[in-house]
Structure formats: structure tokens, C-alpha cells
N, C-alpha and C. Protein backbone atom coordinates (compact mmCIF):
# COMPACT_ATOMS: atom_id res chain seq x y z
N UNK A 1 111.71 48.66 77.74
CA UNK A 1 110.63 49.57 78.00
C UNK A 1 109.76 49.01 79.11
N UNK A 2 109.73 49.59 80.35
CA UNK A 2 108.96 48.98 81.22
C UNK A 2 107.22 49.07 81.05
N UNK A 3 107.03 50.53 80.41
CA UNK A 3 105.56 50.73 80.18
C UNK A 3 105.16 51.01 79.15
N UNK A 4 104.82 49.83 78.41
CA UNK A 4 104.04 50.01 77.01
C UNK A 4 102.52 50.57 76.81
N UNK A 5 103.01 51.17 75.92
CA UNK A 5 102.14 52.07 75.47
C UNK A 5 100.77 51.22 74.33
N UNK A 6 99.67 51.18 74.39
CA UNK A 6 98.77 51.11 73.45
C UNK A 6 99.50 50.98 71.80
N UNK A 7 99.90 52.26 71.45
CA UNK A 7 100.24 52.37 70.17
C UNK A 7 101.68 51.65 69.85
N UNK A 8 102.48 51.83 71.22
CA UNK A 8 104.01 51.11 70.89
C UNK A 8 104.10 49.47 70.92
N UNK A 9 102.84 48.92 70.78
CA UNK A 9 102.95 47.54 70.96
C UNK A 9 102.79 46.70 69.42
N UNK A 10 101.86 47.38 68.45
CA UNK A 10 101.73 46.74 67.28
C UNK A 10 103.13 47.79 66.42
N UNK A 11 103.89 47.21 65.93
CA UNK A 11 104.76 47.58 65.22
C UNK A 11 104.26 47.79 63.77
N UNK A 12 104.01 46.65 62.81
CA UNK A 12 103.74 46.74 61.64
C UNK A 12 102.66 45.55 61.25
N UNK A 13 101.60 45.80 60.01
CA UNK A 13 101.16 44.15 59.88
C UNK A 13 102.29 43.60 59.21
N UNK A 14 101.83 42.25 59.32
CA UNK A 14 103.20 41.30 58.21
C UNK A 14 102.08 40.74 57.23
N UNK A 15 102.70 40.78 55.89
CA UNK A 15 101.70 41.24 54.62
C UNK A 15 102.84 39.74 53.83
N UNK A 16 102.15 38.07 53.92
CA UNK A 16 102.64 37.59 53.24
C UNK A 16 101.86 36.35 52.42
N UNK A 17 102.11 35.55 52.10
CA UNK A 17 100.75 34.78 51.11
C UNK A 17 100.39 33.66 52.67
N UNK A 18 101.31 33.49 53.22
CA UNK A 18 100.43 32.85 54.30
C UNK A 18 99.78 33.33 55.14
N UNK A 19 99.80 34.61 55.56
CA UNK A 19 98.72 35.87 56.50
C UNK A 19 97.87 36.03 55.43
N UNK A 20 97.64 36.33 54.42
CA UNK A 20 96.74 36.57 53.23
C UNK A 20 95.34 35.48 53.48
N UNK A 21 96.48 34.44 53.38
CA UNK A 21 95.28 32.78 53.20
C UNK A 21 94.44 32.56 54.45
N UNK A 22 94.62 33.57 55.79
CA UNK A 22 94.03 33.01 57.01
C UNK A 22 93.24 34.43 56.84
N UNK A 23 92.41 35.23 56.33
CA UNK A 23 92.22 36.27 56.29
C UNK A 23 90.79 36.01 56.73
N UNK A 24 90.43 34.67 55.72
CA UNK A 24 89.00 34.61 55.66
C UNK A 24 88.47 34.59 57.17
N UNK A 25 89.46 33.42 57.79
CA UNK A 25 89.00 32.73 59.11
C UNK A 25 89.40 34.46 60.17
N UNK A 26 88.93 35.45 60.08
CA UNK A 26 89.72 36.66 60.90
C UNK A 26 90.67 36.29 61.58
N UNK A 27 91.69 36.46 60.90
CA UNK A 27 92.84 35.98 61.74
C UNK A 27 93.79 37.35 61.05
N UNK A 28 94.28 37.73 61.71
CA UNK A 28 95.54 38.62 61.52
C UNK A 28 96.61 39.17 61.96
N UNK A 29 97.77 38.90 61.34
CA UNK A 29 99.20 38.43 61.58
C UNK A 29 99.97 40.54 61.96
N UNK A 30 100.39 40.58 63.06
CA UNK A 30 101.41 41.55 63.20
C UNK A 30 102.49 41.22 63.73
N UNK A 31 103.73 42.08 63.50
CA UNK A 31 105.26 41.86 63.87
C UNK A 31 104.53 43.08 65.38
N UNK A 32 105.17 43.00 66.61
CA UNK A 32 104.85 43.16 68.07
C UNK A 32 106.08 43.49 68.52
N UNK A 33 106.02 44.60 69.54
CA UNK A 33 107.40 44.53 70.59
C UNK A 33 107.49 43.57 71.26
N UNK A 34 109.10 43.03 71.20
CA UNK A 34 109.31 41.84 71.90
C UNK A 34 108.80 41.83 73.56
N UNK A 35 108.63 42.62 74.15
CA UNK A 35 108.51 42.47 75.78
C UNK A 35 106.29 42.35 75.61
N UNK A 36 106.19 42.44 74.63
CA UNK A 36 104.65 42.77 74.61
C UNK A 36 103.71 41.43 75.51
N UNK A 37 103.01 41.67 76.20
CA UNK A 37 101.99 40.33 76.39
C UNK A 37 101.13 40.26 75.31
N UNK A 38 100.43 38.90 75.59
CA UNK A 38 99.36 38.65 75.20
C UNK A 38 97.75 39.80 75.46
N UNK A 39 97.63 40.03 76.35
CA UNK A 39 97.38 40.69 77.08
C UNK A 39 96.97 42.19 76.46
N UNK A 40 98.00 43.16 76.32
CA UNK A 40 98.56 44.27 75.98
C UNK A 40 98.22 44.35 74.13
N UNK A 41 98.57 42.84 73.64
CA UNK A 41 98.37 42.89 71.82
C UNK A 41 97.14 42.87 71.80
N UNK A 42 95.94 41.99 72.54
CA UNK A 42 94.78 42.21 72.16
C UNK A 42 94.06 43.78 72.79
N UNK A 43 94.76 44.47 73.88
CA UNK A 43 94.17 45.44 74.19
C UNK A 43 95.00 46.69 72.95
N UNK A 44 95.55 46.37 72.24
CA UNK A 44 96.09 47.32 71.50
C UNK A 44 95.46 47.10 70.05
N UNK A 45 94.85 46.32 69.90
CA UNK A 45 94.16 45.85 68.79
C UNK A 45 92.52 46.69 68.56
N UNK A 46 92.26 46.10 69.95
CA UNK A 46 90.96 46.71 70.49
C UNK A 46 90.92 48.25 69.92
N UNK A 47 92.14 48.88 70.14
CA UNK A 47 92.05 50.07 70.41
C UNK A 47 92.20 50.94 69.21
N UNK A 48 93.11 50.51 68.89
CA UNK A 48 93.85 51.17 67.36
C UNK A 48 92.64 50.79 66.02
N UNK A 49 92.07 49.66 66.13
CA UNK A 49 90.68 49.44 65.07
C UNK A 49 89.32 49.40 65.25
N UNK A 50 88.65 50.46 65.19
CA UNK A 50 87.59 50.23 65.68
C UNK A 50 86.31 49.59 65.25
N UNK A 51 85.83 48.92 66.42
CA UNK A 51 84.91 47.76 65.99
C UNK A 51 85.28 46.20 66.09
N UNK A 52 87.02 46.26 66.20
CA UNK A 52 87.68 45.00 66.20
C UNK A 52 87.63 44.30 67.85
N UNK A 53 87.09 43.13 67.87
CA UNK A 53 86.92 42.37 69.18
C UNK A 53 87.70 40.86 69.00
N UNK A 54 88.84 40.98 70.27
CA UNK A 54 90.04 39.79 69.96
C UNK A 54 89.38 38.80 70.46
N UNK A 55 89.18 37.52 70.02
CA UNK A 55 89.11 36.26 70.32
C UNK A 55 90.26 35.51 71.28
N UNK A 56 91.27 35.69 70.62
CA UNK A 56 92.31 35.13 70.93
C UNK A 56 93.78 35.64 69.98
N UNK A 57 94.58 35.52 70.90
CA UNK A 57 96.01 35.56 70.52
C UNK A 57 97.19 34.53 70.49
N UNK A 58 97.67 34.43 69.51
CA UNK A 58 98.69 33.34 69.56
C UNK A 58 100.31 34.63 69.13
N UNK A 59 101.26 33.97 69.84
CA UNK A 59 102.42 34.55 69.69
C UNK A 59 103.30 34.05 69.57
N UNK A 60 104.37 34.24 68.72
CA UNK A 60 105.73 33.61 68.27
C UNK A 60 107.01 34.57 68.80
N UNK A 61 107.93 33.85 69.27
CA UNK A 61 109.38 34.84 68.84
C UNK A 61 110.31 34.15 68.61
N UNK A 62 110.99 35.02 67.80
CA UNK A 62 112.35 34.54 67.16
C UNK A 62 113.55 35.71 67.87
N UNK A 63 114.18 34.43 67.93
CA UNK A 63 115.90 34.86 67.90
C UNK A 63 116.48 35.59 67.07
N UNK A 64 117.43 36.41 67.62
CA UNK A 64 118.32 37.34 66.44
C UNK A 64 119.28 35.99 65.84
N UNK A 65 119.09 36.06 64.38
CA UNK A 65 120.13 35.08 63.88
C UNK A 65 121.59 35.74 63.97
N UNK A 66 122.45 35.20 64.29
CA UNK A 66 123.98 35.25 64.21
C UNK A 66 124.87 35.71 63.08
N UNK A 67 125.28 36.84 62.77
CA UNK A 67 125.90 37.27 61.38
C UNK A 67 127.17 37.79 61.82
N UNK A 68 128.28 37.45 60.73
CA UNK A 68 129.54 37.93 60.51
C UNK A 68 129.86 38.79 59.39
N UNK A 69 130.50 40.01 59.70
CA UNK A 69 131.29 40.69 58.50
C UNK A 69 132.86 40.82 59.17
N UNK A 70 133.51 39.57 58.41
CA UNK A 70 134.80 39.55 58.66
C UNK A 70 134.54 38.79 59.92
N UNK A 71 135.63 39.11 61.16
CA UNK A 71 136.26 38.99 62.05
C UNK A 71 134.77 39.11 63.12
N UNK A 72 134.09 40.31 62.44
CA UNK A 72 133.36 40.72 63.58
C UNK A 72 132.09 39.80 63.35
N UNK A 73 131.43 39.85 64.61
CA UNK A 73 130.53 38.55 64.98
C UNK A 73 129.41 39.75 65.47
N UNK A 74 128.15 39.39 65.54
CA UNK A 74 126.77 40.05 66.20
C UNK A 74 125.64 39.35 65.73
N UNK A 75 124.36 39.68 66.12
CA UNK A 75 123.44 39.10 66.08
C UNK A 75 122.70 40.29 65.52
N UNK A 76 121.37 39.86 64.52
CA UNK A 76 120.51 40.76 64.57
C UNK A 76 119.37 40.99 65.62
N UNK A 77 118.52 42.36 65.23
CA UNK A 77 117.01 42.07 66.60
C UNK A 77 116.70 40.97 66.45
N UNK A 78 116.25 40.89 67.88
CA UNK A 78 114.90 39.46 68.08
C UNK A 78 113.90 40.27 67.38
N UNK A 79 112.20 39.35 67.59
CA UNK A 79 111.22 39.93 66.90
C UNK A 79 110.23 38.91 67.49
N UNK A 80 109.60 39.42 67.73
CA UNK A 80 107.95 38.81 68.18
C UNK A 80 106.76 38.89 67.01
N UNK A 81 105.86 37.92 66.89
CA UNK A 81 104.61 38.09 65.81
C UNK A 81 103.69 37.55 66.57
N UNK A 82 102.59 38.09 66.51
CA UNK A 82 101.20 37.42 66.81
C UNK A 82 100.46 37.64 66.25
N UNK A 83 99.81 36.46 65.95
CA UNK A 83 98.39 35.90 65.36
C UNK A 83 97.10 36.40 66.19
N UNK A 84 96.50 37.71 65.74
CA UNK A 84 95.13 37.97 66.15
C UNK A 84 93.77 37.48 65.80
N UNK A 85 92.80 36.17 66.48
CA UNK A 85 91.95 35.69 66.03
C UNK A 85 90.62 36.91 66.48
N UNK A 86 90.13 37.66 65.59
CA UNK A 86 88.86 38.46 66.29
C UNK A 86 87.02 37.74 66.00
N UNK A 87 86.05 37.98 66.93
CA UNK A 87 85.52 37.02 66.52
C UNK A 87 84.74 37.04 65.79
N UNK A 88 83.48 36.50 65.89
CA UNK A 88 82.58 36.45 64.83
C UNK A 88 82.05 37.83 64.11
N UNK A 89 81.61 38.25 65.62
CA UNK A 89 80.73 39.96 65.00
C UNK A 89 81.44 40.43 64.96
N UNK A 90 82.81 40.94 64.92
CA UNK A 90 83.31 41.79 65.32
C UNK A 90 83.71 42.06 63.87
N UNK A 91 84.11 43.70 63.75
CA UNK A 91 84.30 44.35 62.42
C UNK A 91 85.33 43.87 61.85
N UNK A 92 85.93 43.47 60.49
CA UNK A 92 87.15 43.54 60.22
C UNK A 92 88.31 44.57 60.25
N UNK A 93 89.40 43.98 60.17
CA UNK A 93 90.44 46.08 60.10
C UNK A 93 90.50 45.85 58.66
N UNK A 94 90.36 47.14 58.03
CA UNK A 94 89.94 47.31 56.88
C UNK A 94 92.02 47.84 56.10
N UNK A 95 92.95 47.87 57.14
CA UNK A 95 94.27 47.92 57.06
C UNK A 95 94.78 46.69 55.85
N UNK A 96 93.87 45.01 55.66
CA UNK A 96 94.25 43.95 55.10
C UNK A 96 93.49 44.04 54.06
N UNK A 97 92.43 44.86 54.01
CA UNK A 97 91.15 44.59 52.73
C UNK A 97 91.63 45.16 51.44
N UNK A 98 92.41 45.86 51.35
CA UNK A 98 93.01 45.88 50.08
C UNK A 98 94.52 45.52 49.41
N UNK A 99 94.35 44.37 49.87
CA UNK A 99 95.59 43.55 49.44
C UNK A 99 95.09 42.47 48.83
């Protein structure tokens, strides 16, 4: 995809006991399109929650792991996650508050 879109950049949150435990410190964890910047996740953050102001972004990606059925060989998707730090004043997304 050469031109990402606002909405096509956050895929899903990722909802697990270690995104849970960083909740306090505003920190919050989404799975991201792999081509996404840094850049693009905090302006899509901005946008989609309102009141939410990014501090900072940290980003991970993973490799498609390698799977066989039989003979045949493939890989699954890659996958990107980033860590959204928002800052002090800024509102929480109310998407994590009831978990």
C-alpha cells in the first residue's frame, strides 16, 4: 500500500497481561500495518481517540514464522506492534478501560 490511510494503520489493540500491566504508565500496545511509520501510528492515534496526545512510539516487527503441511512449505504474515506512550495531560482511550 503506498498511501496509508489514518484509519488503515491501527489494525487492532493487543489485549494481553503484559499490555494490561503498562496501562497505568499510558502506554498502549496495538498490532499496526507492517509498512506503517512511526510517524503515521502516532498521527493515527491522534486521530481515531479523541483527546489522546502521543509522547512517543516504540515499534516491533516480527517475521512470518515458517510452517509445513506435508511437502508444502510457506510462511505466515509478518506483523508489526507498537507501543504508544501518550503523555501526561492527555486523555486516556477509554477502548482499554474496561478490561
Amino acid at each position: 500500500m503506498a498511501d496509508l490511510k489514518y484509519y488503515d494503520v491501527i489494525l487492532k489493540p493487543v489485549i494481553t497481561e503484559a499490555s494490561m500491566a503498562v496501562l497505568e504508565d499510558k502506554k498502549y500496545t496495538f498490532l499496526v500495518h507492517p509498512t506503517a511509520t512511526k510517524a503515521q501510528i502516532a498521527d493515527a492515534v491522534e486521530k481515531m481517540f479523541d483527546g489522546a496526545k502521543v509522547e512517543s512510539v516504540n515499534t516491533m516487527n516480527y517475521a512470518g514464522k515458517g510452517k509445513r503441511r506435508g511437502m508444502i512449505e510457506g510462511k505466515t504474515a509478518k506483523k508489526k506492534k507498537a507501543v504508544v506512550k501518550l503523555t501526561a495531560d492527555s486523555k486516556e482511550i477509554e477502548l482499554f478501560m474496561g478490561m
